[in-house]
N, C-alpha and C. Protein backbone atom coordinates (compact mmCIF):
# COMPACT_ATOMS: atom_id res chain seq x y z
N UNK A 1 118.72 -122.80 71.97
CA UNK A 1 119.87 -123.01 72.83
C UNK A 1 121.14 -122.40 72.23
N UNK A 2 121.12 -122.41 70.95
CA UNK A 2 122.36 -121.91 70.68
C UNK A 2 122.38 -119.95 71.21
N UNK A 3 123.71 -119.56 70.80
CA UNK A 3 124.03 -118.14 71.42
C UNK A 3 124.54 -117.60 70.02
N UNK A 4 123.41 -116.63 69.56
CA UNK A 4 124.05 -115.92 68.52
C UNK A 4 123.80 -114.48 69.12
N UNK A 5 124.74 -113.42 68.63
CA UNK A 5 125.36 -111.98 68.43
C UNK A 5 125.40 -111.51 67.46
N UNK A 6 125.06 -110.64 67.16
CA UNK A 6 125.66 -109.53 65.90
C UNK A 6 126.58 -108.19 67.22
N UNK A 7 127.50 -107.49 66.44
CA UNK A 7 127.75 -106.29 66.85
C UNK A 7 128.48 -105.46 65.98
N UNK A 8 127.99 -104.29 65.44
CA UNK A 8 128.35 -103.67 64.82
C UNK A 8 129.69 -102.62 65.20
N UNK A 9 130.97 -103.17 64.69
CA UNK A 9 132.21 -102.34 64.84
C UNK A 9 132.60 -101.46 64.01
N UNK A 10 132.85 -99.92 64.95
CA UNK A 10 133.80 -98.95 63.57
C UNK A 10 135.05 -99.44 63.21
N UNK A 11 134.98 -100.26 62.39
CA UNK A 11 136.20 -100.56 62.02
C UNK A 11 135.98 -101.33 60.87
N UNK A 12 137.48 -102.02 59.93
CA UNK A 12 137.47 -102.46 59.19
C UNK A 12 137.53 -104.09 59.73
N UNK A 13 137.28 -105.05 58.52
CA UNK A 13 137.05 -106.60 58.84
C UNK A 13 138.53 -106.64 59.14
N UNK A 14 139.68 -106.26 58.54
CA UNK A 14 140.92 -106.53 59.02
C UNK A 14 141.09 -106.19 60.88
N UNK A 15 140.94 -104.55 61.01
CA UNK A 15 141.02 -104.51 62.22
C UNK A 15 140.24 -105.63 63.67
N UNK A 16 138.80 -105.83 63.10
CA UNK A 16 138.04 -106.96 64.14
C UNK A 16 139.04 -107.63 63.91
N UNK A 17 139.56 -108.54 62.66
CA UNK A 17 140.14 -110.19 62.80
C UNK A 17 141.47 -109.95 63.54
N UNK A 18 142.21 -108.87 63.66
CA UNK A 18 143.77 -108.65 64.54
C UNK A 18 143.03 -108.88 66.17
N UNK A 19 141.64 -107.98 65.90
CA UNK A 19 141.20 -108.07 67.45
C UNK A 19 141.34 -109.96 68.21
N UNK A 20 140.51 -110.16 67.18
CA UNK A 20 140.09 -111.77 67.26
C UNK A 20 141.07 -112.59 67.48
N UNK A 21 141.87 -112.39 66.44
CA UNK A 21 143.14 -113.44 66.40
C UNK A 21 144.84 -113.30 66.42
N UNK A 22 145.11 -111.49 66.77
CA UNK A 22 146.34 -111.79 66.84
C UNK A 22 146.58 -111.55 68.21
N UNK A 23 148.20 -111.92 68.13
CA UNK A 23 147.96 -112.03 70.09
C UNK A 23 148.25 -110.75 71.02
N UNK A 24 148.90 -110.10 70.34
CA UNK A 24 148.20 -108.97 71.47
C UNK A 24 146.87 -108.21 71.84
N UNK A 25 146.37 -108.41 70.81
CA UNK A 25 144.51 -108.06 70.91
C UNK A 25 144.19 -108.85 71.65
N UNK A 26 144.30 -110.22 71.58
CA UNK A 26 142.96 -111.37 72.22
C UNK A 26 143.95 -111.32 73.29
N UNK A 27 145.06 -110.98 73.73
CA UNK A 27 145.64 -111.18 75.15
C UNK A 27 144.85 -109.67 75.70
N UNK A 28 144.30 -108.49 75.29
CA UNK A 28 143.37 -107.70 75.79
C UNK A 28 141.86 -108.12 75.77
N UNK A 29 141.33 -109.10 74.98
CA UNK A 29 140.37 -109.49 75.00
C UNK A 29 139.81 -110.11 75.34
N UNK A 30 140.59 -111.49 75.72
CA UNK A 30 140.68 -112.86 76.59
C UNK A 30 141.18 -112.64 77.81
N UNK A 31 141.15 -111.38 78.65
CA UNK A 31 141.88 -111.46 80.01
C UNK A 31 142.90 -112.03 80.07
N UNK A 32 144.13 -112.08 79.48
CA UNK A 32 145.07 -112.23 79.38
C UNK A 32 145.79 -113.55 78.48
N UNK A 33 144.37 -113.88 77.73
CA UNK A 33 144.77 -115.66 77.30
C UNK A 33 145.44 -115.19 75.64
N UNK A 34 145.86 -116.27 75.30
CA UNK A 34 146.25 -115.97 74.10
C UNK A 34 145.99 -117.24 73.52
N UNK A 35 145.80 -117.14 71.39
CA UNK A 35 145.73 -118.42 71.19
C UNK A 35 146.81 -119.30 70.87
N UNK A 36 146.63 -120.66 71.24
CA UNK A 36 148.16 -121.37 70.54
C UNK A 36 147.33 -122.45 69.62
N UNK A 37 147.85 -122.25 68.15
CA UNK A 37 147.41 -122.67 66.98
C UNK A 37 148.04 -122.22 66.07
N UNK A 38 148.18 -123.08 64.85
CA UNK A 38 148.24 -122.66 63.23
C UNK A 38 147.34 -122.31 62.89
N UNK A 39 146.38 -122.67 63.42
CA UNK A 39 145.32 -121.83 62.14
C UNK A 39 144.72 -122.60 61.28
N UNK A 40 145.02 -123.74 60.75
CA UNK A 40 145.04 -124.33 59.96
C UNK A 40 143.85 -125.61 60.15
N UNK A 41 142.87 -125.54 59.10
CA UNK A 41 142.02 -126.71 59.16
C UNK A 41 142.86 -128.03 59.66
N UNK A 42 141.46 -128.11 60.92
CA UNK A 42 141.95 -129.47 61.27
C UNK A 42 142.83 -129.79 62.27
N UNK A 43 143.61 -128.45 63.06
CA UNK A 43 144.93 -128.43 63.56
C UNK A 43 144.65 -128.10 65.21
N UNK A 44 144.67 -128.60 66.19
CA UNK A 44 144.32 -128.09 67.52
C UNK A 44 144.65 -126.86 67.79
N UNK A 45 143.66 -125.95 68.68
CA UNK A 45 143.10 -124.84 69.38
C UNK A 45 143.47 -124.73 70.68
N UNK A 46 144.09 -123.73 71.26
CA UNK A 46 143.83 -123.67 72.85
C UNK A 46 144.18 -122.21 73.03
N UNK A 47 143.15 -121.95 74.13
CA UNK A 47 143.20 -120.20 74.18
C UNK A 47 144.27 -120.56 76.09
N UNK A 48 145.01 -120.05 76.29
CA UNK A 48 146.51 -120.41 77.32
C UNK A 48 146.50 -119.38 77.98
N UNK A 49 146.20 -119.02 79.41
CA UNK A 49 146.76 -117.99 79.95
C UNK A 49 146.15 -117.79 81.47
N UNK A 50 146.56 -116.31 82.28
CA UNK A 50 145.97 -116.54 83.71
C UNK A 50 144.96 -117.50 84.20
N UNK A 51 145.22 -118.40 84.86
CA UNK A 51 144.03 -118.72 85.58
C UNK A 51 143.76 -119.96 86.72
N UNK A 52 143.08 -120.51 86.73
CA UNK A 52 142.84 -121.53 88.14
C UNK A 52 144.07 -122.64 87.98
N UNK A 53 145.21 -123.02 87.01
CA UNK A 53 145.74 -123.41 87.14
C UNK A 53 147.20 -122.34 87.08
N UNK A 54 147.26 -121.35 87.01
CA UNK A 54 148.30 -120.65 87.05
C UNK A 54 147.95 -119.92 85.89
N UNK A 55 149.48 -119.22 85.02
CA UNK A 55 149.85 -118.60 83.90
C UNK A 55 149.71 -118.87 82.48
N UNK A 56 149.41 -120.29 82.63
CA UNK A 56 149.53 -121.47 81.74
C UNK A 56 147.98 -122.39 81.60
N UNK A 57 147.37 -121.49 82.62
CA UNK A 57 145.78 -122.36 82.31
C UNK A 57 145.00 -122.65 81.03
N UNK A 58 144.82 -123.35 80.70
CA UNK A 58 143.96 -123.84 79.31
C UNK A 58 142.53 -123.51 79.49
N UNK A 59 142.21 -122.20 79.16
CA UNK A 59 140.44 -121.95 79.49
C UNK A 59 139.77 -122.74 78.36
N UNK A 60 140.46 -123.11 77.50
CA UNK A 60 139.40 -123.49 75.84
C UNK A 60 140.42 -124.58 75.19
N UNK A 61 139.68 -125.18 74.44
CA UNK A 61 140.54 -125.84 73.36
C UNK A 61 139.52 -126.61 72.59
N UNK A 62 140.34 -126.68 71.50
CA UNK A 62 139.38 -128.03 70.35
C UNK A 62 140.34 -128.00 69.05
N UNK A 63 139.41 -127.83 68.11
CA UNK A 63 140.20 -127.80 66.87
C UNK A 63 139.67 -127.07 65.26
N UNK A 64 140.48 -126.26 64.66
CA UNK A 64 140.07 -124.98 63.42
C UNK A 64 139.23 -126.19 63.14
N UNK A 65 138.15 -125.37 62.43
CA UNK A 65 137.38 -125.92 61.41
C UNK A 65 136.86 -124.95 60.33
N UNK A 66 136.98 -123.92 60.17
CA UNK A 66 136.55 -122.50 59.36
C UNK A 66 137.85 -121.79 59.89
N UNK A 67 139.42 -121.30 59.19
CA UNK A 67 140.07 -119.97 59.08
C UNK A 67 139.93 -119.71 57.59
N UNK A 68 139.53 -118.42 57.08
CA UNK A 68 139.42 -117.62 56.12
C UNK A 68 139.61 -115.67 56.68
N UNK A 69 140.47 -115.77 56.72
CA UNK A 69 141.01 -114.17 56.98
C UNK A 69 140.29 -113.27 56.71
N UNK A 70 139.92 -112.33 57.33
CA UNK A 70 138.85 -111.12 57.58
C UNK A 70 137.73 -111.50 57.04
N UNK A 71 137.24 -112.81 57.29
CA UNK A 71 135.94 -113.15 56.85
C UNK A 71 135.37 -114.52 57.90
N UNK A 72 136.05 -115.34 57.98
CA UNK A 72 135.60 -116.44 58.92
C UNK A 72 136.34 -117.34 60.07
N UNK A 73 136.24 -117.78 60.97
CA UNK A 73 137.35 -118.41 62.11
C UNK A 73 135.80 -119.09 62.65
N UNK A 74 136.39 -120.62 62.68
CA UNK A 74 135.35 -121.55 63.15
C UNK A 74 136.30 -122.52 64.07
N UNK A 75 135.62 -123.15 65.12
CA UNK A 75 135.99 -124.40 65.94
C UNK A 75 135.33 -124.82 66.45
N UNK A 76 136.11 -126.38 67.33
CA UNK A 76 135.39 -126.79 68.34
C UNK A 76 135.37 -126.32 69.61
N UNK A 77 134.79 -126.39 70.76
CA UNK A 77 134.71 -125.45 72.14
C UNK A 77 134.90 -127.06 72.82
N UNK A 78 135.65 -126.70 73.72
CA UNK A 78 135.59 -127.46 74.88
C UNK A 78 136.38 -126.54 75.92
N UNK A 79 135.52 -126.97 77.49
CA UNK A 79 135.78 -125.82 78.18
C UNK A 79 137.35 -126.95 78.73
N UNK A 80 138.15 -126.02 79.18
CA UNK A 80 139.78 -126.53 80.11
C UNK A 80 138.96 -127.32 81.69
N UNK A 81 139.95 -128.40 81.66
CA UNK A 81 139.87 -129.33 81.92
C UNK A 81 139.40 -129.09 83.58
N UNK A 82 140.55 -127.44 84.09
CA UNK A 82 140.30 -126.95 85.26
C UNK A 82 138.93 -126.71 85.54
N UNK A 83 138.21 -126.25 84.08
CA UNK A 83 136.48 -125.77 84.72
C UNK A 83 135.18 -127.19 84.46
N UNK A 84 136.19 -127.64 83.73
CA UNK A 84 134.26 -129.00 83.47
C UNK A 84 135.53 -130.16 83.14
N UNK A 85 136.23 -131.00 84.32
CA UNK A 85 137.09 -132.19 84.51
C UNK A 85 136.12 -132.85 83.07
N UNK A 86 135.30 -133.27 82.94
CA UNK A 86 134.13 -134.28 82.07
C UNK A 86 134.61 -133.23 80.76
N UNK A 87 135.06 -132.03 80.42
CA UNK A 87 134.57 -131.66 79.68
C UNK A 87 134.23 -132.17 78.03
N UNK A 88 135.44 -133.06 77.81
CA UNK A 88 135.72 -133.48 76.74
C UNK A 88 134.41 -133.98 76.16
N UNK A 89 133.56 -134.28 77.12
CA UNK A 89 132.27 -135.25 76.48
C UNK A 89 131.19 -134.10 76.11
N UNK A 90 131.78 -132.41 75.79
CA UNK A 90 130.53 -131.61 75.80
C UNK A 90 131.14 -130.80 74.73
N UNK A 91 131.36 -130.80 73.49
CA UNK A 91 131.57 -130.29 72.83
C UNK A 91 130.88 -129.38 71.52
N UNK A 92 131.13 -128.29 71.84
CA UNK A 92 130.10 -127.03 70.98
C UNK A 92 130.97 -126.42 69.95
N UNK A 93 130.06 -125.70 69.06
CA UNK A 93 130.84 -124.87 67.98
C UNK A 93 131.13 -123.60 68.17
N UNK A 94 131.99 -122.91 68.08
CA UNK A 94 132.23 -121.28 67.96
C UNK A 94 132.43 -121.05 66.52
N UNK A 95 131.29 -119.94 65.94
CA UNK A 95 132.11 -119.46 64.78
C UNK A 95 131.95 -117.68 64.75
N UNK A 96 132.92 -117.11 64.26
CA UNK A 96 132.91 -115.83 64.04
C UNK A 96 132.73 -115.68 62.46
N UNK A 97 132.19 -114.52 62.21
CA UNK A 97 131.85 -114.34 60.81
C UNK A 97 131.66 -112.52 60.73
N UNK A 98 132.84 -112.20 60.06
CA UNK A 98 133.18 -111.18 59.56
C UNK A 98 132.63 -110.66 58.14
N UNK A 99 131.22 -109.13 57.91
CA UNK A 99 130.88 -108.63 56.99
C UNK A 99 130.85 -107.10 56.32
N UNK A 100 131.76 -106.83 55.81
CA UNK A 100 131.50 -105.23 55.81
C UNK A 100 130.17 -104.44 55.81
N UNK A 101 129.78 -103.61 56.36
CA UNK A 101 128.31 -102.69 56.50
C UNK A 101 128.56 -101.14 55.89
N UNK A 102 128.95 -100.75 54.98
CA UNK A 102 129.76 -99.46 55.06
C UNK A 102 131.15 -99.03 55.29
N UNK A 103 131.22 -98.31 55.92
CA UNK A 103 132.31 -97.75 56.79
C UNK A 103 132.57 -98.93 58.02
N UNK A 104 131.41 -100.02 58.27
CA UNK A 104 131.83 -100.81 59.28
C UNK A 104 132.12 -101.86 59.37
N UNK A 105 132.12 -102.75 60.20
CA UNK A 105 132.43 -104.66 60.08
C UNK A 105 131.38 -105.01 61.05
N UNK A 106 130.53 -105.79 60.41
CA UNK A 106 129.18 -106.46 61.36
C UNK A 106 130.19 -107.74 61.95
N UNK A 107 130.38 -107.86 63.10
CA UNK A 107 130.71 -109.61 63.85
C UNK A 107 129.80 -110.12 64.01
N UNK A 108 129.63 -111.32 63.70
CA UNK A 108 128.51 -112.07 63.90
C UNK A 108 129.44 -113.45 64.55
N UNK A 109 128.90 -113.86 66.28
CA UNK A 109 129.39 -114.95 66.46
C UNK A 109 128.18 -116.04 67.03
N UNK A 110 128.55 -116.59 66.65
CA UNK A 110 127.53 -118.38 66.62
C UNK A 110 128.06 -119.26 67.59
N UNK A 111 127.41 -119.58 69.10
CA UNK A 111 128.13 -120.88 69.59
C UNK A 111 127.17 -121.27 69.94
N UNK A 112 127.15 -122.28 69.15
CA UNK A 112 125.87 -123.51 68.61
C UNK A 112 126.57 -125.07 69.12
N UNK A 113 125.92 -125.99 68.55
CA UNK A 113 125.90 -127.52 68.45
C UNK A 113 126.04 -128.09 69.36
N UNK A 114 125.20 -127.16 70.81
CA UNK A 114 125.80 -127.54 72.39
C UNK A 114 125.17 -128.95 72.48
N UNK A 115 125.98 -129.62 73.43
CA UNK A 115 125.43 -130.89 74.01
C UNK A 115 124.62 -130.66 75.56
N UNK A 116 123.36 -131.33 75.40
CA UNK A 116 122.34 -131.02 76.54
C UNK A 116 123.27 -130.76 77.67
N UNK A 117 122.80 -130.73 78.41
CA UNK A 117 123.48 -130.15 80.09
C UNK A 117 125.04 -129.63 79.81
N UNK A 118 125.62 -128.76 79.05
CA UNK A 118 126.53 -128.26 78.90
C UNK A 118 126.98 -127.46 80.23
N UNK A 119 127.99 -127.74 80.83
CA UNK A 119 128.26 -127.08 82.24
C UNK A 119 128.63 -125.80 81.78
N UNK A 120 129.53 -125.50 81.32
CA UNK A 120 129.77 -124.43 80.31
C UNK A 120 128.89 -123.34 79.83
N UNK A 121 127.55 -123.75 79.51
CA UNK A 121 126.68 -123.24 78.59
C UNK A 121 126.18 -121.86 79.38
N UNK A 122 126.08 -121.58 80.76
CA UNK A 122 125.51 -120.48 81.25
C UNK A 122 126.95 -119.40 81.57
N UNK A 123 128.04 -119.91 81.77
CA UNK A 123 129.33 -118.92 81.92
C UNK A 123 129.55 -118.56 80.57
N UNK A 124 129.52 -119.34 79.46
CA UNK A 124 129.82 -118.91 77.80
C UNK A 124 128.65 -117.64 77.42
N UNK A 125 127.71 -117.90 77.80
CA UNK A 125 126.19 -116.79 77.99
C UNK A 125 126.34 -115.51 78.19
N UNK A 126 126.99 -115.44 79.16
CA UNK A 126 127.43 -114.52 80.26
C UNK A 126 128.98 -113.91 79.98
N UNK A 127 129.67 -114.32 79.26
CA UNK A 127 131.08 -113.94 79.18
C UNK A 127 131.12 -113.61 77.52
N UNK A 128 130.19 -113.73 76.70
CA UNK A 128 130.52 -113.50 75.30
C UNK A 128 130.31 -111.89 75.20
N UNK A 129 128.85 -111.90 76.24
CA UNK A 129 128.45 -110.15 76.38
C UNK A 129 129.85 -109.24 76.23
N UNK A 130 130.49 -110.22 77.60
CA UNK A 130 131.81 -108.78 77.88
C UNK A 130 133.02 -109.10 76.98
N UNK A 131 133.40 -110.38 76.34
CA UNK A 131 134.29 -110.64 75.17
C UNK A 131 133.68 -109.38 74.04
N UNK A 132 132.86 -109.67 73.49
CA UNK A 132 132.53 -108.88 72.31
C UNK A 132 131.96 -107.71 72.67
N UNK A 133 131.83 -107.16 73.63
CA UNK A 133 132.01 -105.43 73.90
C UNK A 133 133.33 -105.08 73.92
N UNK A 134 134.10 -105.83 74.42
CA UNK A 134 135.55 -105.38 74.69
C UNK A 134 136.02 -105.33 73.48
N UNK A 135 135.44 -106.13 72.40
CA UNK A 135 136.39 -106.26 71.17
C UNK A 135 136.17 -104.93 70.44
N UNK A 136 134.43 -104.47 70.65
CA UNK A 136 134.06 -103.48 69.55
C UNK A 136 134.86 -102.49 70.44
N UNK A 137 134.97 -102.11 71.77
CA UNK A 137 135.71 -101.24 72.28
C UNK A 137 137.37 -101.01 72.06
N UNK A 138 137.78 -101.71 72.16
CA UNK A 138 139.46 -102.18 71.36
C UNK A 138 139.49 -101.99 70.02
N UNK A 139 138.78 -102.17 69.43
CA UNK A 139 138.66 -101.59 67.69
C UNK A 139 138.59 -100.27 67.52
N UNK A 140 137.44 -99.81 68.18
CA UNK A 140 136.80 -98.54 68.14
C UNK A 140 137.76 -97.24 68.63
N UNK A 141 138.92 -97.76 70.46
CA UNK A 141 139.14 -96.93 70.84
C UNK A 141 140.63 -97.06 71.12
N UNK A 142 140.66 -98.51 70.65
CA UNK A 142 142.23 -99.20 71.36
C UNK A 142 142.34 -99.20 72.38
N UNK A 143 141.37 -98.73 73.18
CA UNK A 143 141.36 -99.50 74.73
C UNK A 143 140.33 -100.36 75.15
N UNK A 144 140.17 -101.18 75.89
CA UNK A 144 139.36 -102.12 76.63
C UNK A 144 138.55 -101.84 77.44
N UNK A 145 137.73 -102.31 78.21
CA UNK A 145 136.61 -102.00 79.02
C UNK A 145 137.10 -102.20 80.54
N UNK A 146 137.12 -101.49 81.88
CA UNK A 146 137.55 -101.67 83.15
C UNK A 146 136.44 -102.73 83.80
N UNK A 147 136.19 -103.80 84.15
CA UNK A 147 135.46 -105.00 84.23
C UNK A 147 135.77 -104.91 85.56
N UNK A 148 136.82 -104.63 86.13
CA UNK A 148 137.57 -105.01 87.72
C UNK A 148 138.04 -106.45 87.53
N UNK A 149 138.47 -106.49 86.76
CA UNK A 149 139.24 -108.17 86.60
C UNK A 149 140.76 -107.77 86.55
C-alpha cells in the first residue's frame, strides 16, 4: 500500500531541494500552492494556495518530522479539510530523500503509514506521477510540464 518513487534528476541535491522547498519552485510544482512552515522538527505544515476554497485553500497539512537540507524533508499528510471533511482521522507519511548518483540527484519519495480506507490514497497515486515529473522537468529545464491545469 504504501507509494514509493525513485526519479533520477540532472541536477544537483541542492537544485531538487529549491525545487521541493523553496517557494517559487513548489508554487510551479504544486499548481500554485506554496509551503507555510519553519521547517523545523515538530512545527506545523501546510501546502496554501488555488483551490476549492479559493486562493487560500489548504490542499495538505500536518507536521516536519525529517528537515535535513539537500538530503531529507519528512511529514505528516493529511489531506485539507475541503477534500476528506474526516480527514484528520487518516493520517500518512511523506518523505523525500535526496542522493547524489554522479553528475545526478536520485529523489526518492515514500508516502507510507496510510490508514486503511484512506480517501486520499487513490488522488495521492495519481498526482505524485505529475508532481515529480514536473519537478525533474523544472530542474532539468526550468520549465514545467503543460498538464492543461
Amino acid at each position: 500500500m504504501d507509494l514509493r518513487y525513485h526519479f533520477y534528476i540532472g541536477g544537483t541535491p541542492e537544485q531538487v531541494w529549491d525545487a521541493l522547498v523553496g517557494p517559487e519552485q513548489v508554487k510551479k510544482i504544486m499548481y500554485g500552492s506554496v509551503i507555510n512552515s519553519s521547517f523545523r522538527v515538530g512545527d506545523p505544515l501546510e501546502y496554501v494556495g488555488p483551490g476549492q476554497e479559493g486562493d487560500q485553500t489548504v490542499h495538505v497539512y500536518g507536521k516536519v518530522l525529517e528537515y535535513e537540507p539537500y538530503k531529507v524533508f519528512g511529514f505528516t499528510h493529511y489531506a485539507g479539510k475541503s477534500y476528506v471533511p474526516d480527514g484528520d482521522k487518516c493520517e500518512s507519511r511523506i518523505t523525500y530523500r535526496l542522493d547524489p548518483v554522479g553528475a545526478c540527484t536520485r529523489l526518492t519519495l515514500i508516502h507510507d503509514r496510510w490508514v486503511e480506507g484512506d480517501p486520499s490514497y487513490e488522488n495521492s497515486d495519481g498526482a505524485w506521477w505529475m508532481i515529480l515529473s514536473n519537478t525533474k522537468t523544472l530542474v532539468e529545464t526550468g520549465k514545467t510540464l503543460d498538464m492543461g491545469y
